[in-house]
C-alpha atoms as a PDB file:
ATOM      1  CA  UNK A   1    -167.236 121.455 -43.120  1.00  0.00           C
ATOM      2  CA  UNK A   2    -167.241 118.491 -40.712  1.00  0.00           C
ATOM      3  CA  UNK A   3    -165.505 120.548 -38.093  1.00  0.00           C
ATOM      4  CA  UNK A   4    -167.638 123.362 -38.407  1.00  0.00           C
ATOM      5  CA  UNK A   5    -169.990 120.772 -37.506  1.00  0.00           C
ATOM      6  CA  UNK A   6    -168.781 119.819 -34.817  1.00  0.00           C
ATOM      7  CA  UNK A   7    -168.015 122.814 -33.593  1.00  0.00           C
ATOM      8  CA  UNK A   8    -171.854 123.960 -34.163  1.00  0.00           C
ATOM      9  CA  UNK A   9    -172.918 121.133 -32.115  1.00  0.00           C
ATOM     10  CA  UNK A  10    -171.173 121.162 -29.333  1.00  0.00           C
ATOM     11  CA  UNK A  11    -172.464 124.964 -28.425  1.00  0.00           C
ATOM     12  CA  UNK A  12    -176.055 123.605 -28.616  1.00  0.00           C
ATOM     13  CA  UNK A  13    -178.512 125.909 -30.162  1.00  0.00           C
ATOM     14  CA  UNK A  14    -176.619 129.383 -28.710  1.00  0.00           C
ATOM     15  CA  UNK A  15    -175.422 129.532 -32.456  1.00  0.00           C
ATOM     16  CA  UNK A  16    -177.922 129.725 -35.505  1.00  0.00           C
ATOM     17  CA  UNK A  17    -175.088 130.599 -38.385  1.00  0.00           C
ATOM     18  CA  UNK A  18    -171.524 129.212 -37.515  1.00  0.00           C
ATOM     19  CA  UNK A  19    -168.349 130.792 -39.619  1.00  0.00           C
ATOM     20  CA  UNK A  20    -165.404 127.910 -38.804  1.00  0.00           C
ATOM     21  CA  UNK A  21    -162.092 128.923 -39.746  1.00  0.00           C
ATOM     22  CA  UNK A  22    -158.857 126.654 -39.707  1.00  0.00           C
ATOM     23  CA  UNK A  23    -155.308 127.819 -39.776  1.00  0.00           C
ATOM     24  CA  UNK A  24    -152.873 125.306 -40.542  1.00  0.00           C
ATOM     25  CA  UNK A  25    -150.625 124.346 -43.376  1.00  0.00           C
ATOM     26  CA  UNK A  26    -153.224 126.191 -45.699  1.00  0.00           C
ATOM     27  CA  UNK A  27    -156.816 128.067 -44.356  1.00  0.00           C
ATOM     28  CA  UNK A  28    -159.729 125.849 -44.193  1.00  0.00           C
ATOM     29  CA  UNK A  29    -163.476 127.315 -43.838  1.00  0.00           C
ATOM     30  CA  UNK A  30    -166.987 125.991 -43.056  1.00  0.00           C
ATOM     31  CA  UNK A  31    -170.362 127.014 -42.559  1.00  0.00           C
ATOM     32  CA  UNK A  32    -173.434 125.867 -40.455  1.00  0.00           C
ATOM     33  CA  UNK A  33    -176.211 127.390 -40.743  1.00  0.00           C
ATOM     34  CA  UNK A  34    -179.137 125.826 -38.300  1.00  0.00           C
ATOM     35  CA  UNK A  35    -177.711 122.726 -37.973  1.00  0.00           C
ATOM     36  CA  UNK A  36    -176.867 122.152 -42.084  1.00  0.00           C
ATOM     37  CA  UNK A  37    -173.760 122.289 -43.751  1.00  0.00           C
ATOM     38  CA  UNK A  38    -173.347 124.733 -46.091  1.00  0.00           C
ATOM     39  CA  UNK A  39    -171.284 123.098 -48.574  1.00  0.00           C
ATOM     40  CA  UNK A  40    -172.280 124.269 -52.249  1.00  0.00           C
ATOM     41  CA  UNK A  41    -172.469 122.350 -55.566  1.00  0.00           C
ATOM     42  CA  UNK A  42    -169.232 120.376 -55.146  1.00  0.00           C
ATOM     43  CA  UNK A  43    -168.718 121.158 -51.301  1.00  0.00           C
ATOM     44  CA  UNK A  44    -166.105 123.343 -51.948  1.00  0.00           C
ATOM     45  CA  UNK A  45    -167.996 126.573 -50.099  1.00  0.00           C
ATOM     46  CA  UNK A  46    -166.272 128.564 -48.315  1.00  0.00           C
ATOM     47  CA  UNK A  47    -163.077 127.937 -49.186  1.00  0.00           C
ATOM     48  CA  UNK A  48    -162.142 131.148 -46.911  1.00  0.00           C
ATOM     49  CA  UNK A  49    -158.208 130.702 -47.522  1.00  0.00           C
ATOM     50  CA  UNK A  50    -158.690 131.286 -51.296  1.00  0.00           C
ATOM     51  CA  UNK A  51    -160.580 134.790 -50.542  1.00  0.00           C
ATOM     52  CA  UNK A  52    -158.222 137.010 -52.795  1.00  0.00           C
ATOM     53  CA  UNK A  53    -157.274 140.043 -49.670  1.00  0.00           C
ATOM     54  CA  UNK A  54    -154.619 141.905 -52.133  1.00  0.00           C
ATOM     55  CA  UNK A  55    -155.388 141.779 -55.942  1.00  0.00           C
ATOM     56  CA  UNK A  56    -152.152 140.653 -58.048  1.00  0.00           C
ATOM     57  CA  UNK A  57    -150.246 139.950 -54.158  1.00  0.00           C
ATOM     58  CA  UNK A  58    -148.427 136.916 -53.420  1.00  0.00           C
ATOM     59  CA  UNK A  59    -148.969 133.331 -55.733  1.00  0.00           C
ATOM     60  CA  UNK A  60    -151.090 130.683 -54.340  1.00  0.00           C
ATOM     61  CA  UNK A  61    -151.132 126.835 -54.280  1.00  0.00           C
ATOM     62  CA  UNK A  62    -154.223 127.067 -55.836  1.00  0.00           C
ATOM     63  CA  UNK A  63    -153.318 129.338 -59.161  1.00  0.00           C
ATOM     64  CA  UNK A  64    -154.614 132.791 -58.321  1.00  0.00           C
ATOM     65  CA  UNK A  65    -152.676 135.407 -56.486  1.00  0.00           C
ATOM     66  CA  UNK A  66    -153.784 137.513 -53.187  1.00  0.00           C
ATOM     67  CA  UNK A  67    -154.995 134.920 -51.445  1.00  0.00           C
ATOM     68  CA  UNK A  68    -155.442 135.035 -47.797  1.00  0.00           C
ATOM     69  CA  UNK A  69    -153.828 131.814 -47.490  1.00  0.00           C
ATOM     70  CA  UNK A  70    -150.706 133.179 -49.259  1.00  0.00           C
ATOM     71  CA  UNK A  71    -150.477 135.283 -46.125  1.00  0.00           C
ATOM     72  CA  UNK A  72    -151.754 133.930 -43.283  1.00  0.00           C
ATOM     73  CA  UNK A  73    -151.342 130.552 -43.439  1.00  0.00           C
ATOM     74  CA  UNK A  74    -148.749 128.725 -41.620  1.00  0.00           C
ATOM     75  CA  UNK A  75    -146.430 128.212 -44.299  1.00  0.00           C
ATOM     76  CA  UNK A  76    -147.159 131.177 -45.560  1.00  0.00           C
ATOM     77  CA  UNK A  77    -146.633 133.473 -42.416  1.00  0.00           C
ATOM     78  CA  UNK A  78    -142.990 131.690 -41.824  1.00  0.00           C
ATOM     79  CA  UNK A  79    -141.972 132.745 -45.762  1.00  0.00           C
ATOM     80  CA  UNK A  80    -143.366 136.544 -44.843  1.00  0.00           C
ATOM     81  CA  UNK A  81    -141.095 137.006 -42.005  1.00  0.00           C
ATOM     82  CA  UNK A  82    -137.972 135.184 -43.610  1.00  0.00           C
ATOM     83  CA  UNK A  83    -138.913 137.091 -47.033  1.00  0.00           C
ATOM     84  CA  UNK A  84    -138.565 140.899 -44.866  1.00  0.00           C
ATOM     85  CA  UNK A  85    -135.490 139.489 -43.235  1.00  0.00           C
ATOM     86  CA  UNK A  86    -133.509 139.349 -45.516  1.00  0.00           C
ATOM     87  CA  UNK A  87    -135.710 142.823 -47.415  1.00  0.00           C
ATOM     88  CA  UNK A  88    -136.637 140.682 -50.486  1.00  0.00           C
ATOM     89  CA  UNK A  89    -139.829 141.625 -52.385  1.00  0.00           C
ATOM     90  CA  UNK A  90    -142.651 139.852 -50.070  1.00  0.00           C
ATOM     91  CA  UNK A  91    -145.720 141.198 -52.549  1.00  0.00           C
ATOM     92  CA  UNK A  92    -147.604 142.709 -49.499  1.00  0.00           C
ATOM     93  CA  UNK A  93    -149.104 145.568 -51.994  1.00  0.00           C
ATOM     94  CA  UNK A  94    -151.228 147.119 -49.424  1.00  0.00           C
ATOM     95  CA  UNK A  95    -150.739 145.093 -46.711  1.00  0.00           C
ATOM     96  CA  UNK A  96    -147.516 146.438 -46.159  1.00  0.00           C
ATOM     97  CA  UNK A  97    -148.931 148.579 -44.460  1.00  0.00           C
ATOM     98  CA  UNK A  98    -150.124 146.409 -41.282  1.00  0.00           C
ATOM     99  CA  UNK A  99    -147.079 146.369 -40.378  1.00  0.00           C
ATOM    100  CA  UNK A 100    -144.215 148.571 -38.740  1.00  0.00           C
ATOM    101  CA  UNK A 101    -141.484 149.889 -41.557  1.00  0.00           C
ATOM    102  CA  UNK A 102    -138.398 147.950 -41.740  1.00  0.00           C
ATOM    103  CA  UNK A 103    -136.167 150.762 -40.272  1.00  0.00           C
ATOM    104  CA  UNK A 104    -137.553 149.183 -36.809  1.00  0.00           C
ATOM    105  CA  UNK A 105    -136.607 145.792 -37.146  1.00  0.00           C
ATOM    106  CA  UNK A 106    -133.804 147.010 -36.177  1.00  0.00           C
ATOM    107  CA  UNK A 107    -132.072 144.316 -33.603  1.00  0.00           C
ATOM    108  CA  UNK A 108    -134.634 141.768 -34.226  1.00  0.00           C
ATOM    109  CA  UNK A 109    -132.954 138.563 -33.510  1.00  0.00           C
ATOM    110  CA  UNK A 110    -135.663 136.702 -36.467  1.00  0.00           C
ATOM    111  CA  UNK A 111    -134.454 138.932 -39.073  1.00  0.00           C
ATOM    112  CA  UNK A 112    -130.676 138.072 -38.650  1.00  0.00           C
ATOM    113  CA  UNK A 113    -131.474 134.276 -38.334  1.00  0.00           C
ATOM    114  CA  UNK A 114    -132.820 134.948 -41.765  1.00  0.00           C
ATOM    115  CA  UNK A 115    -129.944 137.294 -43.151  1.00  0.00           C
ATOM    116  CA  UNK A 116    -128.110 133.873 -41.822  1.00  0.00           C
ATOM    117  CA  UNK A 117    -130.215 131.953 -44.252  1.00  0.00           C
ATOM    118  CA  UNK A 118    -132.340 130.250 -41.943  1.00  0.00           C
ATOM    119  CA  UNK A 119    -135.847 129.367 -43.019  1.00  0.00           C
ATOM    120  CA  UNK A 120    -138.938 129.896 -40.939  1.00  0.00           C
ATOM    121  CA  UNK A 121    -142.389 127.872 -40.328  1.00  0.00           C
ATOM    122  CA  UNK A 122    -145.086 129.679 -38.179  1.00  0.00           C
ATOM    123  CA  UNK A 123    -144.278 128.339 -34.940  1.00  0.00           C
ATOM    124  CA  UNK A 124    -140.617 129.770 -35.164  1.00  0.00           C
ATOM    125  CA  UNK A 125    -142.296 133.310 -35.470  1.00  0.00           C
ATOM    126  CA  UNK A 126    -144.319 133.381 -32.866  1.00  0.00           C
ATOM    127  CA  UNK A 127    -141.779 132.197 -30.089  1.00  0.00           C
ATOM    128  CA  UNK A 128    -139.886 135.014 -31.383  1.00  0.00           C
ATOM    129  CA  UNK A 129    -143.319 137.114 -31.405  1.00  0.00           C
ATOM    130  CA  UNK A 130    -143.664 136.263 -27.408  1.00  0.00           C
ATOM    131  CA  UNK A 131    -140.253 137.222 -27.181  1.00  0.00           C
ATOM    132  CA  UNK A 132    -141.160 140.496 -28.538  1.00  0.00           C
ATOM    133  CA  UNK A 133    -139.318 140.602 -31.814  1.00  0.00           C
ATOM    134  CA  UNK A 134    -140.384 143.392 -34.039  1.00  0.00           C
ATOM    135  CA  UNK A 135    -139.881 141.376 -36.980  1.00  0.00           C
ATOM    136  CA  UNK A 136    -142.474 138.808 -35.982  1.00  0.00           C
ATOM    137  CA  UNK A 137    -144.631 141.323 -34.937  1.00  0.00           C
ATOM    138  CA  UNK A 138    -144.254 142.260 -38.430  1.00  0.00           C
ATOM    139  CA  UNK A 139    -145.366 139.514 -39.533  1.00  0.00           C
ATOM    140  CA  UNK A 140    -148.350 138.764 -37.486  1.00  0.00           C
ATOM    141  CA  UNK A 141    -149.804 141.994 -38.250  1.00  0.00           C
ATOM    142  CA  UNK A 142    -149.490 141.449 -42.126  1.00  0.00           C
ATOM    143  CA  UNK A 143    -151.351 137.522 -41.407  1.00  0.00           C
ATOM    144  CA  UNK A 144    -153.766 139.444 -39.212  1.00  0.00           C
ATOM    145  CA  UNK A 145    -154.581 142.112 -41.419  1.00  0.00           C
ATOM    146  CA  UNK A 146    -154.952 138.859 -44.318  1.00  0.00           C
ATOM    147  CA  UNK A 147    -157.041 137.108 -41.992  1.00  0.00           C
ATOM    148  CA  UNK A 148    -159.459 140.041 -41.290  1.00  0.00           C
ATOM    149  CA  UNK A 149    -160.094 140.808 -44.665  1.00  0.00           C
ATOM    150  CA  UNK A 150    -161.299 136.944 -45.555  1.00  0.00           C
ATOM    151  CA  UNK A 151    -163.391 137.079 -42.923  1.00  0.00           C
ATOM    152  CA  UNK A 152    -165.143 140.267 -43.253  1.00  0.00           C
ATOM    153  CA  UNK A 153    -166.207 138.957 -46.498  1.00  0.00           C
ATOM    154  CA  UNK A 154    -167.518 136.033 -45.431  1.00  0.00           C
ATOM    155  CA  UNK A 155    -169.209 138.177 -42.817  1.00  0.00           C
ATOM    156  CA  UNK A 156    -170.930 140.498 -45.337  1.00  0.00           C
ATOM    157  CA  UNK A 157    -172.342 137.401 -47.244  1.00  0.00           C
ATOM    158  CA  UNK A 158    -173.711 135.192 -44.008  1.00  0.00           C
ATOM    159  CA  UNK A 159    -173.743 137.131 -41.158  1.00  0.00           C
ATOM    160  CA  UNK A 160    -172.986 134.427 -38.621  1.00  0.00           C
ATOM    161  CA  UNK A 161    -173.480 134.546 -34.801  1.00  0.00           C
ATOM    162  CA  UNK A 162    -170.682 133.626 -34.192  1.00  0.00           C
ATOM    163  CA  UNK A 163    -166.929 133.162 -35.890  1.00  0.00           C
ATOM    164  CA  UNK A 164    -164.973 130.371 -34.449  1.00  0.00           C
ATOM    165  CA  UNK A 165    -160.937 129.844 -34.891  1.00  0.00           C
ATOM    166  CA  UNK A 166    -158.857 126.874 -34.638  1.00  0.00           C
ATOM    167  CA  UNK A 167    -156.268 125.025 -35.923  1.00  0.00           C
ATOM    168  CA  UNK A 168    -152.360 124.570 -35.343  1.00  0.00           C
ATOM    169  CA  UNK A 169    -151.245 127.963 -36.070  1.00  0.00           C
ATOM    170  CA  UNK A 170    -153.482 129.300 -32.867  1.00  0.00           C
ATOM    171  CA  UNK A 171    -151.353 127.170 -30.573  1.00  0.00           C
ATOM    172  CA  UNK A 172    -148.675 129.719 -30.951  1.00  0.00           C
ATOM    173  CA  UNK A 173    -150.936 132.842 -31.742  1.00  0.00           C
ATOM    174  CA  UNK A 174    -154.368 133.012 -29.317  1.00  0.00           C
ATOM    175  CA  UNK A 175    -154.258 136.502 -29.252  1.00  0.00           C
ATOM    176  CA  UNK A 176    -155.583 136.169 -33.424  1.00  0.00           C
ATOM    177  CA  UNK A 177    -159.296 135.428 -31.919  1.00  0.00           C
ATOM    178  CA  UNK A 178    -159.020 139.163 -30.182  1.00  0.00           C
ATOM    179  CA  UNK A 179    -157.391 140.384 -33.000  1.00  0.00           C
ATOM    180  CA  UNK A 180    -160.009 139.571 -35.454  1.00  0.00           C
ATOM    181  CA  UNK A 181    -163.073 141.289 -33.062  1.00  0.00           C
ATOM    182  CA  UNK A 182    -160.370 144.380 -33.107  1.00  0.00           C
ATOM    183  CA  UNK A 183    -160.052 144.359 -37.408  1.00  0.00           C
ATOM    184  CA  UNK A 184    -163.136 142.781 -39.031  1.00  0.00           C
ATOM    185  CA  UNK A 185    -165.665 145.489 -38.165  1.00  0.00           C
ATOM    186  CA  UNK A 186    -163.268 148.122 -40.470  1.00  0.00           C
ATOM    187  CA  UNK A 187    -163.790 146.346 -43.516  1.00  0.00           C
ATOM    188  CA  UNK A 188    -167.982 145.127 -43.133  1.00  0.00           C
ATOM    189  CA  UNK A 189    -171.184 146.798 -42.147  1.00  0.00           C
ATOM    190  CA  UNK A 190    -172.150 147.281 -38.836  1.00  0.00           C
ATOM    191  CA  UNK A 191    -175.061 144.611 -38.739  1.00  0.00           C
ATOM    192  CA  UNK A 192    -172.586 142.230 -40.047  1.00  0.00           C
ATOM    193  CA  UNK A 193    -170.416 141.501 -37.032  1.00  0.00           C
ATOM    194  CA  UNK A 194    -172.644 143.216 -34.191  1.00  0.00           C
ATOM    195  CA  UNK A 195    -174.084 140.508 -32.891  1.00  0.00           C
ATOM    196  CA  UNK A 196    -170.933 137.761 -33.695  1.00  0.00           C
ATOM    197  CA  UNK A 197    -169.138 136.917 -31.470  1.00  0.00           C
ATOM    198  CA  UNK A 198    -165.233 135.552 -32.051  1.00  0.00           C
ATOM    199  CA  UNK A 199    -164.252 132.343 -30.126  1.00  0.00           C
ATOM    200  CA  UNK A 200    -161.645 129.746 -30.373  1.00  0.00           C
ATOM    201  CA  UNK A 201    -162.633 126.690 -31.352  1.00  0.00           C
ATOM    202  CA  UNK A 202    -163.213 124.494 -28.311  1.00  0.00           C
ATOM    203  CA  UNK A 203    -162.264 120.915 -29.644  1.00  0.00           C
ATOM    204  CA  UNK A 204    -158.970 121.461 -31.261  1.00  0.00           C
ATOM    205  CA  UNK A 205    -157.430 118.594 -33.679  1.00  0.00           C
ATOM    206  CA  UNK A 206    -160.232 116.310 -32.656  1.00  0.00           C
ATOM    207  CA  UNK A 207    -162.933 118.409 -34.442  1.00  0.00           C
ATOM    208  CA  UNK A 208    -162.744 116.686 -37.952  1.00  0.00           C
ATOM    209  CA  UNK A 209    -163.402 112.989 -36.111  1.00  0.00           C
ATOM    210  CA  UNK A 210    -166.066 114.189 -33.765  1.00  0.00           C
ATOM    211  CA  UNK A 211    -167.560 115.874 -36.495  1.00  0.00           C
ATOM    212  CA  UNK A 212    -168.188 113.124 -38.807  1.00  0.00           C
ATOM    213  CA  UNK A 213    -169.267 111.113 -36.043  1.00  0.00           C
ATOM    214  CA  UNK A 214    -171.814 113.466 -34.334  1.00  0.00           C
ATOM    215  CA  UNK A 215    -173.162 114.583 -38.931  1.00  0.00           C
ATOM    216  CA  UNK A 216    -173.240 110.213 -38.917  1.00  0.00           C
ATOM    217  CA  UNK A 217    -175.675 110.631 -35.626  1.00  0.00           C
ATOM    218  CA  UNK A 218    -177.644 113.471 -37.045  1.00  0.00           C
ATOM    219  CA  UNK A 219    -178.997 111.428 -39.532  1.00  0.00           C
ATOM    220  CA  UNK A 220    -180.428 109.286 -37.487  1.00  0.00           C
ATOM    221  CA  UNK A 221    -181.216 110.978 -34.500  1.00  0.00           C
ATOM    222  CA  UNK A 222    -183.193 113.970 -33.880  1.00  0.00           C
ATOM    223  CA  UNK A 223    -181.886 117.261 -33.034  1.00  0.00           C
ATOM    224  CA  UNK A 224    -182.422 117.201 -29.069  1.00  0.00           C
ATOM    225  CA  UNK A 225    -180.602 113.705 -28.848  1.00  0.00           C
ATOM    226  CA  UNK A 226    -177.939 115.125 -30.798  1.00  0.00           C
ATOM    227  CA  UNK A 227    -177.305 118.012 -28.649  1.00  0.00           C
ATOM    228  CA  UNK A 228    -177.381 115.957 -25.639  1.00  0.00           C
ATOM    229  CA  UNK A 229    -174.522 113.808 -27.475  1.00  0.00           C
ATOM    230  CA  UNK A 230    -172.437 116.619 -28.713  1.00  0.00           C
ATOM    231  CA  UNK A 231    -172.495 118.110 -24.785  1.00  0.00           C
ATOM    232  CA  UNK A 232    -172.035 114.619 -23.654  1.00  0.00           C
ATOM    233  CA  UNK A 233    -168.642 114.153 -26.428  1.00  0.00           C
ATOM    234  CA  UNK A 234    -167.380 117.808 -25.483  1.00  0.00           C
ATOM    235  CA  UNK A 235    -167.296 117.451 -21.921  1.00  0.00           C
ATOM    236  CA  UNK A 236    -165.142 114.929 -21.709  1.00  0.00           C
ATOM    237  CA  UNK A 237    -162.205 116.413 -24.126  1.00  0.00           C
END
């Protein structure tokens, strides 16, 4: 929530509703909407990574199964592509069919690594996904196709203005922020993601900090000041 924040202030007032989504070691979400922070009864909303995307799929850290953390997380997207490497039982259920069949991994340098009984974290799969491996590909498409579906449904309840994506695993994957403007609208309403735009978050691993800093400021400044702070802060990251 405090990085949404932060991320919401530092595009001034261009952004009424703000969907924040982090991809790291698990998926994070937050919401602003007009400068508050959405955070339910025990500010646990929008907990975006525990959005079930494939009923009965994959197990969870948190106890369900389906989750769109169990599949797009970091973590989780390096257990995916060393899971179809070696052709074990990955519980994609529908997913499965994001991605190309296995018959043309064939020659993918990732999936014999695997066979070998390497292990794989996110970053791993996409340097082999730059290198054009059709396993990773694999793999990204079955996170992507995770992703989408999380946020779609976060979509249909808030319509934000805009969606904004950061964290670690978008070092190694920018081309997600396209990819999500590509999927989304094929699983929400129309009015739901017209008008949203898709963006990568603009302060990186600093966001959590800044945030709390610039929600400590809002308190006790007024809106226009804080602006004016949050443009001040941003432009010199």
């Amino acid at each position: 929530n405090i990085a949404a924040f932060a991320e919401w202030a530092v595009r001034g007032e261009r952004s009424r509703g703000l969907l924040f989504v982090g991809l790291g070691t698990g998926i994070g979400g937050g919401y602003i909407e007009d400068g508050r922070i959405l955070g339910g009864r025990n500010d646990m909303a929008l907990e975006i990574g525990h959005i079930v995307v494939e009923p009965h799929g994959r197990p969870c850290n948190c106890g369900a199964e389906g989750c769109s953390e169990a599949y797009a997380s970091g973590p989780s997207i390096g257990r995916i592509a060393t899971a179809l490497g070696r052709a074990e039982d990955a519980a994609l259920g529908t997913l499965a069919r994001a991605a190309a069949p296995a018959a043309s991994w064939q020659g993918s340098a990732l999936a014999a690594r695997a066979l070998s009984g390497e292990l794989f974290n996110a970053k791993e799969v996409y340097e082999a996904y730059a290198a054009g491996d059709p396993l990773a590909i694999a793999a990204d498409a079955i996170a992507s196709e995770a992703l989408a579906r999380a946020i779609s449904t976060a979509l249909a309840m808030l319509a934000p203005d805009a969606v904004v994506i950061g964290g670690g695993v978008l070092t190694g994957a920018p081309h997600l922020i396209d990819r999500m403007a590509e999927l989304v609208p094929r699983y929400v309403y129309e009015d739901a993601w017209r008008h949203c735009s898709f963006e990568k978050a603009r302060l990186s691993h600093k966001a959590g900090l800044l945030g709390a800093a610039l929600y400590g400021a809002s308190l006790v400044v007024d809106r226009p000041d804080l602006l004016r702070l949050a443009s001040r802060v941003s432009g010199s990251i």
